[in-house]
N, C-alpha and C. Protein backbone atom coordinates (compact mmCIF):
# COMPACT_ATOMS: atom_id res chain seq x y z
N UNK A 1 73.95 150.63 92.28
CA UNK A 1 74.13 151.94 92.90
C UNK A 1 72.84 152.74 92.79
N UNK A 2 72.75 153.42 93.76
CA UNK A 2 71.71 154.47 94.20
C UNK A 2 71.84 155.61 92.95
N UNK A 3 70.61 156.24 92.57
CA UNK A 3 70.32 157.15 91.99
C UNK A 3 70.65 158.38 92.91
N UNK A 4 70.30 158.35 94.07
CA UNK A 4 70.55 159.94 94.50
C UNK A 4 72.25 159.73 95.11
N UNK A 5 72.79 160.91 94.97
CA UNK A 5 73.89 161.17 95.76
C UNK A 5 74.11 161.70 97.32
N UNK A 6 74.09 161.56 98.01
CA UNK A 6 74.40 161.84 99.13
C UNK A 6 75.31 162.78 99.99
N UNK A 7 75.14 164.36 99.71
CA UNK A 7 76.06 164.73 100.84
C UNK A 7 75.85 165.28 102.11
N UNK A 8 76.93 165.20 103.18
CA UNK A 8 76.64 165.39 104.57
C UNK A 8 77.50 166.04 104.99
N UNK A 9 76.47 167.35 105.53
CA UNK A 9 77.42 168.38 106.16
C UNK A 9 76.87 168.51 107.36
N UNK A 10 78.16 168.31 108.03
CA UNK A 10 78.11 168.47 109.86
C UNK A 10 78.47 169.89 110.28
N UNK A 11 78.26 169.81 111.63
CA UNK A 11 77.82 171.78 111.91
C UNK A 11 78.72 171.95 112.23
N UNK A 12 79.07 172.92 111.92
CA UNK A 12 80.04 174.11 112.32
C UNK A 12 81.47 173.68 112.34
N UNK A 13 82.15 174.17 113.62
CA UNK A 13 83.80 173.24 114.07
C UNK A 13 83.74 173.46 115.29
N UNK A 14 84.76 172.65 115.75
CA UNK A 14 84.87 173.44 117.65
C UNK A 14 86.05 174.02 117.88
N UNK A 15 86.19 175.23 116.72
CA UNK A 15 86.56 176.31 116.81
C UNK A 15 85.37 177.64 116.50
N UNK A 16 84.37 177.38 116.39
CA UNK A 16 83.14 177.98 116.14
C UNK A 16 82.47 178.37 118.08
N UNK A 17 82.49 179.36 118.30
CA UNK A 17 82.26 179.56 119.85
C UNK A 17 80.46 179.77 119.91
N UNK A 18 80.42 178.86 120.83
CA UNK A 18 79.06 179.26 121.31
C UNK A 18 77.78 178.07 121.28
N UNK A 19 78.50 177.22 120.47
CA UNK A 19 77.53 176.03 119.57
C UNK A 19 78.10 174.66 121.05
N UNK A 20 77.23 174.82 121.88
CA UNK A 20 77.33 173.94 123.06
C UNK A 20 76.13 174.32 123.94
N UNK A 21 75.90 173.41 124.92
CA UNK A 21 74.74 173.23 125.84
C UNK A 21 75.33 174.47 126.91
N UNK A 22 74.47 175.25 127.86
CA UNK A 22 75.56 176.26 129.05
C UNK A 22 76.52 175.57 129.85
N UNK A 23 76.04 174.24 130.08
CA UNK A 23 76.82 173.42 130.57
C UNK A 23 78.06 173.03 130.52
N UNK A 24 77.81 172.70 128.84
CA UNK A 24 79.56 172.29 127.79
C UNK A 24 79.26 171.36 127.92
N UNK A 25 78.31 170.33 128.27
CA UNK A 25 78.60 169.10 128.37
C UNK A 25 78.21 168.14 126.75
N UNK A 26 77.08 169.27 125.99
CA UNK A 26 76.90 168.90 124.78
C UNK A 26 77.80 169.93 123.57
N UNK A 27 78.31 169.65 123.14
CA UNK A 27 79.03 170.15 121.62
C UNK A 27 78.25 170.04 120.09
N UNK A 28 77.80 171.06 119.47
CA UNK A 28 77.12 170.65 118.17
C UNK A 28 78.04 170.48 117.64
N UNK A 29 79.36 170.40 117.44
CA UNK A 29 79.81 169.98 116.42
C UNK A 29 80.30 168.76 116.22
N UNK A 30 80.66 167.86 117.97
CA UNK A 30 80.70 166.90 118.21
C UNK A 30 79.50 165.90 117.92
N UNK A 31 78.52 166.50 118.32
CA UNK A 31 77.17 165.60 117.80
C UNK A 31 76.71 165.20 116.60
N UNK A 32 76.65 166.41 115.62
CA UNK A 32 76.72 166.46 113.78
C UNK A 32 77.93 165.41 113.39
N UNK A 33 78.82 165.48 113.77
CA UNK A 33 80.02 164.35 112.97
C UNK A 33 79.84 163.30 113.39
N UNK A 34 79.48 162.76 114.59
CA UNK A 34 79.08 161.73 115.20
C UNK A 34 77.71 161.05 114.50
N UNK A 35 76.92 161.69 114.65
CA UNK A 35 75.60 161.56 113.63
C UNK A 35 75.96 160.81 112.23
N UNK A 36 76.72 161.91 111.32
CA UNK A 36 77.37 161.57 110.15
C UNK A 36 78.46 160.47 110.04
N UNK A 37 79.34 160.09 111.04
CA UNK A 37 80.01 159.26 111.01
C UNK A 37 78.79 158.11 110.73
N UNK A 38 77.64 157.74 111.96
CA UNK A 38 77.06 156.65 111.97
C UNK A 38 76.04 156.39 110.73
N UNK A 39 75.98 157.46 110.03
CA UNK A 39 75.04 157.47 109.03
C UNK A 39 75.73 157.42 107.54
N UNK A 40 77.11 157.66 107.91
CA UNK A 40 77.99 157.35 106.49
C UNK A 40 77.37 155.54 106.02
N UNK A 41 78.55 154.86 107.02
CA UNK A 41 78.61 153.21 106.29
C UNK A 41 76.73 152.74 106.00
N UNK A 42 75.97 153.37 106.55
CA UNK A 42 74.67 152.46 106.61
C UNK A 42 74.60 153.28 105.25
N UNK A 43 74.43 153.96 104.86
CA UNK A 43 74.10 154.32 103.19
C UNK A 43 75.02 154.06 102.04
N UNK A 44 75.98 153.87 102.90
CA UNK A 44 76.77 153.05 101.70
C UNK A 44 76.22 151.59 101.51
N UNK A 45 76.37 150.85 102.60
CA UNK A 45 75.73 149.14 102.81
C UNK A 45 74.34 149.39 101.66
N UNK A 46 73.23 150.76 101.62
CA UNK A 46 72.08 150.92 100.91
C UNK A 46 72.18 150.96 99.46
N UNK A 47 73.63 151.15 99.43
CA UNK A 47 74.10 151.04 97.88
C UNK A 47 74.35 152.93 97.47
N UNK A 48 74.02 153.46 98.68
CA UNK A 48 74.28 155.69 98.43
C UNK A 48 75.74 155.45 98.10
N UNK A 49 76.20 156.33 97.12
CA UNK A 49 77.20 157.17 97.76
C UNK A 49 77.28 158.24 98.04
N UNK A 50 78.27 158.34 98.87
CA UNK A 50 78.05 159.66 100.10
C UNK A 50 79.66 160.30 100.10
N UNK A 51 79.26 161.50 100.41
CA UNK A 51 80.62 162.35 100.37
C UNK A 51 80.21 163.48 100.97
N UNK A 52 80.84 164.14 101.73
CA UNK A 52 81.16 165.13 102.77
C UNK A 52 81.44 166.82 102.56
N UNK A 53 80.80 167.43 102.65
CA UNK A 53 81.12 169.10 102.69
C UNK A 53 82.60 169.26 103.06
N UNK A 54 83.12 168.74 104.31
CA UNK A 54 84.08 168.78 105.38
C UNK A 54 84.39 167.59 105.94
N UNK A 55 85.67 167.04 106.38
CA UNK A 55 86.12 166.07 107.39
C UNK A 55 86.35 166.74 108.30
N UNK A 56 86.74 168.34 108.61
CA UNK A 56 87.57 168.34 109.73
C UNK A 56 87.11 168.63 110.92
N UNK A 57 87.62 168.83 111.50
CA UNK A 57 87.11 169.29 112.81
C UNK A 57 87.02 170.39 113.49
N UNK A 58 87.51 171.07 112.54
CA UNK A 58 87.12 172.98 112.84
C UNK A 58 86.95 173.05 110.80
N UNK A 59 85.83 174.81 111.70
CA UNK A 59 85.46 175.28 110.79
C UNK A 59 85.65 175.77 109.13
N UNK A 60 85.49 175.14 108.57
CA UNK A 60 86.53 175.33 106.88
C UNK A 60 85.77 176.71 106.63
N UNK A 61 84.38 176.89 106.71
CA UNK A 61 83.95 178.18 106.23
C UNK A 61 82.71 178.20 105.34
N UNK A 62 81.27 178.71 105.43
CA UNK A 62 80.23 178.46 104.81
C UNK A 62 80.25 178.42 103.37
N UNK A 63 81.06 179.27 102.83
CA UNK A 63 80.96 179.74 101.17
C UNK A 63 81.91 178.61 100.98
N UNK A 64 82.75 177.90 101.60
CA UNK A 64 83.82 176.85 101.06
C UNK A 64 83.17 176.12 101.13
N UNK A 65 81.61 175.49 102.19
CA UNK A 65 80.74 174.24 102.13
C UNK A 65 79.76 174.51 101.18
N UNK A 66 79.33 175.58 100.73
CA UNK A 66 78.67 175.64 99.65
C UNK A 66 79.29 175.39 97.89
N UNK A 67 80.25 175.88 97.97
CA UNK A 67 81.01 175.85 96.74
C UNK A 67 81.92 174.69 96.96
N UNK A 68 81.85 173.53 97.94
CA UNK A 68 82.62 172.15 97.48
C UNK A 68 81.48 171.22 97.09
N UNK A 69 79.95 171.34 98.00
CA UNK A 69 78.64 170.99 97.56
C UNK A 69 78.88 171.33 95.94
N UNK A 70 78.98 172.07 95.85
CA UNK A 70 78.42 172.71 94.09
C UNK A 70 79.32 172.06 93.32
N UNK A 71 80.78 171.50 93.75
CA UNK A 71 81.47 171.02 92.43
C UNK A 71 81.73 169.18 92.92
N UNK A 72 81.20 168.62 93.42
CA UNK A 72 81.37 167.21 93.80
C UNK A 72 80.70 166.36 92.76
N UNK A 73 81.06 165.19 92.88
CA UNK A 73 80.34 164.80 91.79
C UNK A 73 79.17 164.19 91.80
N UNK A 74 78.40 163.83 90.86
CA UNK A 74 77.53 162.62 90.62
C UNK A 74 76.16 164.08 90.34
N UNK A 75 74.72 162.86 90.34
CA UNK A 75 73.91 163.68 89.59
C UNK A 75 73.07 163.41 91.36
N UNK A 76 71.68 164.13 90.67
CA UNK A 76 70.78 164.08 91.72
C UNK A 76 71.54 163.60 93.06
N UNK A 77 72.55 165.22 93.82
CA UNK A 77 73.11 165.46 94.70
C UNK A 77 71.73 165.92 95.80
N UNK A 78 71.66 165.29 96.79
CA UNK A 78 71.27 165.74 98.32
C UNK A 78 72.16 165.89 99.31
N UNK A 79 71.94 167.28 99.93
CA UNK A 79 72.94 167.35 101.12
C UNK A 79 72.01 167.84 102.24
N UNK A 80 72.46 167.10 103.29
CA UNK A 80 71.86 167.35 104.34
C UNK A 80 72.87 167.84 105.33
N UNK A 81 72.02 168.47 105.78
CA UNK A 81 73.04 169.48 107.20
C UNK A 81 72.44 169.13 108.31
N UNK A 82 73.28 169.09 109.38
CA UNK A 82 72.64 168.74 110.74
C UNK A 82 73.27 169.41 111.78
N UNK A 83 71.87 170.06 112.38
CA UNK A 83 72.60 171.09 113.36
C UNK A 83 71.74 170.87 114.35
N UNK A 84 71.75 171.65 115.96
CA UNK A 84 71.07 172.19 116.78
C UNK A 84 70.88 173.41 117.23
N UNK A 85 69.71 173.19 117.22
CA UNK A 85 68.99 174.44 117.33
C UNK A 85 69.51 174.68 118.94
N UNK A 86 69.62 176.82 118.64
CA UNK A 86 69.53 177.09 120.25
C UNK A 86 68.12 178.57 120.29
N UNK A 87 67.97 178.65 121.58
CA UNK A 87 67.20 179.97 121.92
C UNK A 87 67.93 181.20 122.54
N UNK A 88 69.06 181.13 122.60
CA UNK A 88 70.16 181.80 123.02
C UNK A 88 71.13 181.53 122.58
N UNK A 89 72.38 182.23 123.45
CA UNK A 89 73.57 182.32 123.24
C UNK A 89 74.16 181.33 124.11
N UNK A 90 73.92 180.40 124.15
CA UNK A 90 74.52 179.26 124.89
C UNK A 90 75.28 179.37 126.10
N UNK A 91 74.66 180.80 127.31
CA UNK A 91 75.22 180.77 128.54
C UNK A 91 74.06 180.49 129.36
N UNK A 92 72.34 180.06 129.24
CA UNK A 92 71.88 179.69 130.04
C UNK A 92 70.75 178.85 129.90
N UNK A 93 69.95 178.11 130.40
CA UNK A 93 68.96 176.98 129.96
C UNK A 93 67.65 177.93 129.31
N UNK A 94 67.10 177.64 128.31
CA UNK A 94 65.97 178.26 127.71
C UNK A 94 64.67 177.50 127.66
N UNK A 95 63.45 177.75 127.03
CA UNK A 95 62.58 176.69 127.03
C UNK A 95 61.82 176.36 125.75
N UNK A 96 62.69 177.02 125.07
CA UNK A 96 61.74 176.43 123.09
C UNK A 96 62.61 174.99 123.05
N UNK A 97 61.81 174.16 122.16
CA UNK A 97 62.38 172.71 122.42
C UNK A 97 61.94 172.26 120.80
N UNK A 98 61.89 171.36 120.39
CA UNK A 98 61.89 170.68 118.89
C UNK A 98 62.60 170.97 118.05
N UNK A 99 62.06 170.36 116.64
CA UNK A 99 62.87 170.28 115.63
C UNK A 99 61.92 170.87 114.35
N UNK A 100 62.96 171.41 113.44
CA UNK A 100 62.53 172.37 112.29
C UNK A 100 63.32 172.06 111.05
N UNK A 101 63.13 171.95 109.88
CA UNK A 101 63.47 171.75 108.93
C UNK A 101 63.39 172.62 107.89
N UNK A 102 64.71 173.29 107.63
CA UNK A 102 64.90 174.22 106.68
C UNK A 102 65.63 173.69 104.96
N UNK A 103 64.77 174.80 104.00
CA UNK A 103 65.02 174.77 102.44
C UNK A 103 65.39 176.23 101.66
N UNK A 104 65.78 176.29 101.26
CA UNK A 104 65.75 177.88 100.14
C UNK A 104 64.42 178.00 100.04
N UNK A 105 64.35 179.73 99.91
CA UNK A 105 63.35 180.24 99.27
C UNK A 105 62.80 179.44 98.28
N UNK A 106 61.54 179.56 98.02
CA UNK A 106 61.13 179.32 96.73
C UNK A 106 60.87 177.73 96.55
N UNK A 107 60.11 177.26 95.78
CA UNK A 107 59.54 175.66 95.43
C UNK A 107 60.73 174.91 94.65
N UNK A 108 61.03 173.86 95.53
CA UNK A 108 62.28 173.24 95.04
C UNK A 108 61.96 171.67 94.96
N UNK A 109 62.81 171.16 94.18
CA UNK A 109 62.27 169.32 94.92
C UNK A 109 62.90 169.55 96.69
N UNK A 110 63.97 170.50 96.92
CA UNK A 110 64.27 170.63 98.75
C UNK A 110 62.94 170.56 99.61
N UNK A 111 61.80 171.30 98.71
CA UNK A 111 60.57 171.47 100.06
C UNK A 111 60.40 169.93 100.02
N UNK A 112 59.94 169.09 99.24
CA UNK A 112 59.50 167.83 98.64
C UNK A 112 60.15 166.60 99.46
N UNK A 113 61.67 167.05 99.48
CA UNK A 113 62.42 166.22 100.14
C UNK A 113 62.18 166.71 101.59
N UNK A 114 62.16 167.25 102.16
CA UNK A 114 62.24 167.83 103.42
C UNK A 114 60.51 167.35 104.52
N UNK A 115 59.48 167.80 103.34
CA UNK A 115 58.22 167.23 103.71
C UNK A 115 58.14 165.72 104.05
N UNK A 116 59.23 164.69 103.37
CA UNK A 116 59.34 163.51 103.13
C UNK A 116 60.08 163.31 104.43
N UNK A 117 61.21 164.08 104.81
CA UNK A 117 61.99 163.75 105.97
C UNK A 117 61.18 164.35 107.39
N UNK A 118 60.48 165.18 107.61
CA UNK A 118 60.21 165.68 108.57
C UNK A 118 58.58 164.58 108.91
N UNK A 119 57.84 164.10 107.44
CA UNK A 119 57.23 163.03 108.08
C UNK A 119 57.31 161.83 108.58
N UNK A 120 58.55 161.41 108.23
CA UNK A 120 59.27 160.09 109.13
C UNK A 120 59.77 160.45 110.46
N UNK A 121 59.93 161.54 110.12
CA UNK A 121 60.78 161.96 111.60
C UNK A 121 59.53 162.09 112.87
N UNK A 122 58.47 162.71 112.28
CA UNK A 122 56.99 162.80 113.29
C UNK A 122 56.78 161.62 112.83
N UNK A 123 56.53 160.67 112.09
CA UNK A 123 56.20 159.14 112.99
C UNK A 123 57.18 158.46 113.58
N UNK A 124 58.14 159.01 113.36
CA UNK A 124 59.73 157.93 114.11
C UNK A 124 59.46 158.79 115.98
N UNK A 125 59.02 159.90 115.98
CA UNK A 125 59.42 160.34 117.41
C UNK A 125 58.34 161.56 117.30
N UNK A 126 56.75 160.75 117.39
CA UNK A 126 55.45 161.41 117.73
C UNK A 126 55.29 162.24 118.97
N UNK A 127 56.63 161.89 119.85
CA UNK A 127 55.86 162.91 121.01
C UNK A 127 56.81 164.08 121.15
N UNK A 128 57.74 164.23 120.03
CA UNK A 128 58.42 165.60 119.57
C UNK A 128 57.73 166.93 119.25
N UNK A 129 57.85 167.95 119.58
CA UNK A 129 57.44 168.67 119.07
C UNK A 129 58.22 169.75 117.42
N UNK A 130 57.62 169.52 116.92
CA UNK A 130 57.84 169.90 115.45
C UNK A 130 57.57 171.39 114.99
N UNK A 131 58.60 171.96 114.84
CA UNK A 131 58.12 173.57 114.38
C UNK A 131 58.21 173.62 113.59
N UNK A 132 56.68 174.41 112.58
CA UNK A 132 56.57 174.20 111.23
C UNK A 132 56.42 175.97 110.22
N UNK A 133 56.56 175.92 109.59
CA UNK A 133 55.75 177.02 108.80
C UNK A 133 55.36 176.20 107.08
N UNK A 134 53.72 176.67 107.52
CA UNK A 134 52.61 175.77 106.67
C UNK A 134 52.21 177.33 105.38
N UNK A 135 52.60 178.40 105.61
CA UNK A 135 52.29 179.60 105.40
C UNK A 135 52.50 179.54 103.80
N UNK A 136 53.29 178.67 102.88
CA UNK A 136 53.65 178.53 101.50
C UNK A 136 53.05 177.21 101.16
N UNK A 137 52.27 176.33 101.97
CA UNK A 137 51.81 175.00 101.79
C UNK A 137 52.64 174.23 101.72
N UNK A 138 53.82 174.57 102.33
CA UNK A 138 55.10 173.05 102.96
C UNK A 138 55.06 173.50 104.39
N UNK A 139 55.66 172.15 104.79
CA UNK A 139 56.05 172.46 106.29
C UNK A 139 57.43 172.59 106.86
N UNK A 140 58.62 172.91 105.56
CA UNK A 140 59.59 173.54 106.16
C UNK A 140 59.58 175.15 106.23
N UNK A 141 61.03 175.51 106.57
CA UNK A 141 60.99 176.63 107.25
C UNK A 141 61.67 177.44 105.90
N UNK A 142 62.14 178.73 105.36
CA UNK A 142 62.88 179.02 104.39
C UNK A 142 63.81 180.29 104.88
N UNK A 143 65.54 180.14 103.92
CA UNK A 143 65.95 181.10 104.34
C UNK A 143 67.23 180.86 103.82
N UNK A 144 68.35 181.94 103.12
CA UNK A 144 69.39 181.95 102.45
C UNK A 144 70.21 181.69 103.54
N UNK A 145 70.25 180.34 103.56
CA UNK A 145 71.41 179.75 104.87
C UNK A 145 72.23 179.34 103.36
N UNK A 146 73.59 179.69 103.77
CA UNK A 146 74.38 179.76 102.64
C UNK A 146 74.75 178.53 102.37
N UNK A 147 74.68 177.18 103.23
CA UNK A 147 74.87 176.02 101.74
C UNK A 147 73.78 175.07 101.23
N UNK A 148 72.84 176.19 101.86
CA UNK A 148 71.47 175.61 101.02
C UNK A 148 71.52 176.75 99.53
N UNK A 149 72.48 177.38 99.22
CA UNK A 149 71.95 177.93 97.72
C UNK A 149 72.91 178.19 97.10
N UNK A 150 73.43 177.09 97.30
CA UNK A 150 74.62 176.29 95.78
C UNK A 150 73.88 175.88 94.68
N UNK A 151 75.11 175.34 93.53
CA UNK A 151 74.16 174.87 92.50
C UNK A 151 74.67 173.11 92.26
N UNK A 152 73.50 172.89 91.93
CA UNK A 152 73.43 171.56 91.32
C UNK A 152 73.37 170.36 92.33
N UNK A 153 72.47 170.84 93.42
CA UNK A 153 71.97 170.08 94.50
C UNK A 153 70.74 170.42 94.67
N UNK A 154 70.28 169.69 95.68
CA UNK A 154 69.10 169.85 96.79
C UNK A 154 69.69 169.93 98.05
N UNK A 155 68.73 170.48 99.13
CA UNK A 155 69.38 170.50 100.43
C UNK A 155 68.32 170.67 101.32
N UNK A 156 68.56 170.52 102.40
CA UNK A 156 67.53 170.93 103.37
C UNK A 156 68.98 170.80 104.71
N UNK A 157 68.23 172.18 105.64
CA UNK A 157 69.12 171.86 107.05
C UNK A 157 68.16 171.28 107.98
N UNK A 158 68.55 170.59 108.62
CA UNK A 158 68.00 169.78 110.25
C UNK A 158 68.44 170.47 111.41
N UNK A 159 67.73 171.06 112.10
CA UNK A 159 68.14 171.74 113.05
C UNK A 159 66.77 170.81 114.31
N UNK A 160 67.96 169.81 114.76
CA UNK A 160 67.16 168.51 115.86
C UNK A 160 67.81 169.39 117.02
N UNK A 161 66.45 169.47 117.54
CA UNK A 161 66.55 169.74 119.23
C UNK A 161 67.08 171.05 119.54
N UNK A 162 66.93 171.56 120.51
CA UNK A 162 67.51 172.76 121.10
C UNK A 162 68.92 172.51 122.14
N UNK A 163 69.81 173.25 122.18
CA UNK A 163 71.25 172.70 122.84
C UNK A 163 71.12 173.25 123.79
N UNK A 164 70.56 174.64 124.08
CA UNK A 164 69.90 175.10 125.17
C UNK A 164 68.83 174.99 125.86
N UNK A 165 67.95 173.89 126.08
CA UNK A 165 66.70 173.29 126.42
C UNK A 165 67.53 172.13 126.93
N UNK A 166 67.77 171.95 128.65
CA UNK A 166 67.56 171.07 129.22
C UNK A 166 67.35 169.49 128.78
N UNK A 167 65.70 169.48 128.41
CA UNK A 167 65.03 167.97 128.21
C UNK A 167 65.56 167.78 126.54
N UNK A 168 65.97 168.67 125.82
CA UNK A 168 66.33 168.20 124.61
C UNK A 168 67.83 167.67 124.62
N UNK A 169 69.01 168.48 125.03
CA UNK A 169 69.88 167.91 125.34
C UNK A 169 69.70 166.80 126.07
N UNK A 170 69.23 166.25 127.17
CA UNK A 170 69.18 164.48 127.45
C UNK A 170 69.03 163.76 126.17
N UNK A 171 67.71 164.27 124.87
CA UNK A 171 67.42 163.55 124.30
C UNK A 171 69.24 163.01 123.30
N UNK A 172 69.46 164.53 123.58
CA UNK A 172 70.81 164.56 122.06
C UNK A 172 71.71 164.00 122.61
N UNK A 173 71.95 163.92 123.81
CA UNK A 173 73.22 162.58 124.26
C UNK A 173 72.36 161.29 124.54
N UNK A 174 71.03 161.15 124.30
CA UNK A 174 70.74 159.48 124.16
C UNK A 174 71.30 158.61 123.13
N UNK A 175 71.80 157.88 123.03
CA UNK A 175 72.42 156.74 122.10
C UNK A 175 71.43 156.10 121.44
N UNK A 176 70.51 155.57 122.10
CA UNK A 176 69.25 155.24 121.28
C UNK A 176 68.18 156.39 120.30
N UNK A 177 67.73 157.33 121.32
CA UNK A 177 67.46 158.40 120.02
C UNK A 177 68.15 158.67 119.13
N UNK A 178 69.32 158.79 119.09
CA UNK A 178 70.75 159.12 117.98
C UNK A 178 70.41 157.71 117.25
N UNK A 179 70.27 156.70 117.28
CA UNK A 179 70.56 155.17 116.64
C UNK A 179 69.00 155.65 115.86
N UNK A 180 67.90 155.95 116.69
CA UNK A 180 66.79 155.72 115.70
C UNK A 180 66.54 157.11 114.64
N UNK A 181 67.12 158.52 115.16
CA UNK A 181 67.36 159.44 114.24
C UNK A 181 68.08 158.59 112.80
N UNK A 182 69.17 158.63 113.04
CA UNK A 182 69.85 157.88 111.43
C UNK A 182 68.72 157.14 110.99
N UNK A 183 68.27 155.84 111.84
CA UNK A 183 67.14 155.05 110.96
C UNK A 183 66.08 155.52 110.31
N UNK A 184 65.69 156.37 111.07
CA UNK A 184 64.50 157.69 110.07
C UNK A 184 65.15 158.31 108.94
N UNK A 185 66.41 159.10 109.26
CA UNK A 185 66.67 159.45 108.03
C UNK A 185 67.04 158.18 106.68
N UNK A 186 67.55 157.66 107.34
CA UNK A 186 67.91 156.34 106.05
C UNK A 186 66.50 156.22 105.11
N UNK A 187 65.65 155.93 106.06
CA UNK A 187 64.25 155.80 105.60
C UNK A 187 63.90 156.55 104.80
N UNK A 188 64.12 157.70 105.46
CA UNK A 188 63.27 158.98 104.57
C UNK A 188 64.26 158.73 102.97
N UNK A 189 65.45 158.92 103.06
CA UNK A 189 66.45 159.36 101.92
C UNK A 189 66.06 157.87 100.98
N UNK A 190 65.66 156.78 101.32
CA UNK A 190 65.23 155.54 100.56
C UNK A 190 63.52 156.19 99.72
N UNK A 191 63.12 156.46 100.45
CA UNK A 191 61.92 157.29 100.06
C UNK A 191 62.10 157.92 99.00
N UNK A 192 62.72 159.17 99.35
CA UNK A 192 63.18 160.20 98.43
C UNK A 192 63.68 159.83 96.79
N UNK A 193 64.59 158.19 97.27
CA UNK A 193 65.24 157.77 96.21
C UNK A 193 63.79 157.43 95.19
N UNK A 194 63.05 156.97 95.54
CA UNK A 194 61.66 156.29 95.05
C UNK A 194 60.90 156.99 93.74
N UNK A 195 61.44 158.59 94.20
CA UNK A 195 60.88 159.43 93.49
C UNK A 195 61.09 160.11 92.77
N UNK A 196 62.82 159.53 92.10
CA UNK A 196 63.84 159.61 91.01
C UNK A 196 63.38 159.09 89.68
């Protein structure tokens, strides 16, 4: 068995309004569980175990995903969140596009882990564009997103692609970008393990 623990929290619920392409044809919350579904068994097969903020399918509630993070078990807990990013309010096409990677305030092993994931992710998919803030000498982003500042984890959120950007949504209903996203992260989180 794996040294790090594994948890995965998928976005929102689709009782959460607004978290879709203008279209409707993309759902973040459909995409995050989907993601997590395919990225559960491959980290188990890695020898992770993995366990979940949420199963359901609507919204349980941020302070309930932070405070089930905080009492789960095992040691050297990682949770990753996976969301999409929008530039609006999800009634019309916008044009900011990439991906950003958020940690809590302040120097954590989260920046460490996150630097680790966001550089697999720019060599897994080089012609992405990557939004960074370098301004603390990491290149994630920081900010009291409430289940990044539980206790007795690490965390970082993923906020892949914009749901309101056109060319990003194609990317987020590709099956193959989705297949090689997980493989980056697997990667990265094998990494991460390295440094236990």
């Amino acid at each position: 068995m794996k040294k790090l623990t594994i948890i995965l929290d998928p976005a929102h619920g689709e009782d959460v309004p607004g978290k879709q392409s203008p279209d409707g044809k993309h759902k973040e919350y459909r995409w995050s569980r989907n993601i997590c579904h395919d990225l559960h068994p491959i980290l188990v097969a890695e020898g992770y175990a993995v366990l979940w903020t949420t199963t359901e399918e609507t919204e349980p509630g941020l302070t309930y995903r932070k405070n089930k993070a905080s009492t789960l078990p095992g040691e050297n807990k990682f949770l990753i969140s996976l969301h999409n990013n929008a530039a609006g309010m999800g009634v019309k096409w916008m044009e900011a596009r990439g991906i950003e990677i958020w940690t809590s305030p302040g120097q954590t092993k989260s920046d460490e882990y996150a630097t680790i994931i966001l550089d697999e992710l720019q060599e897994t998919f080089p012609s992405m564009k990557f939004r960074k803030d370098i301004s603390d000498g990491d290149v994630d982003k920081e900010s009291k997103f409430t289940v990044l500042m539980g206790s007795g984890y690490s965390a970082v959120l993923l906020e892949w692609l914009f749901q309101d950007n056109i060319e990003d949504v194609k990317l987020l209903m590709d099956e193959d970008v989705n297949y090689e996203l997980c493989n980056a992260l697997v990667r990265a989180i094998d990494e991460i393990e390295q440094t236990l």
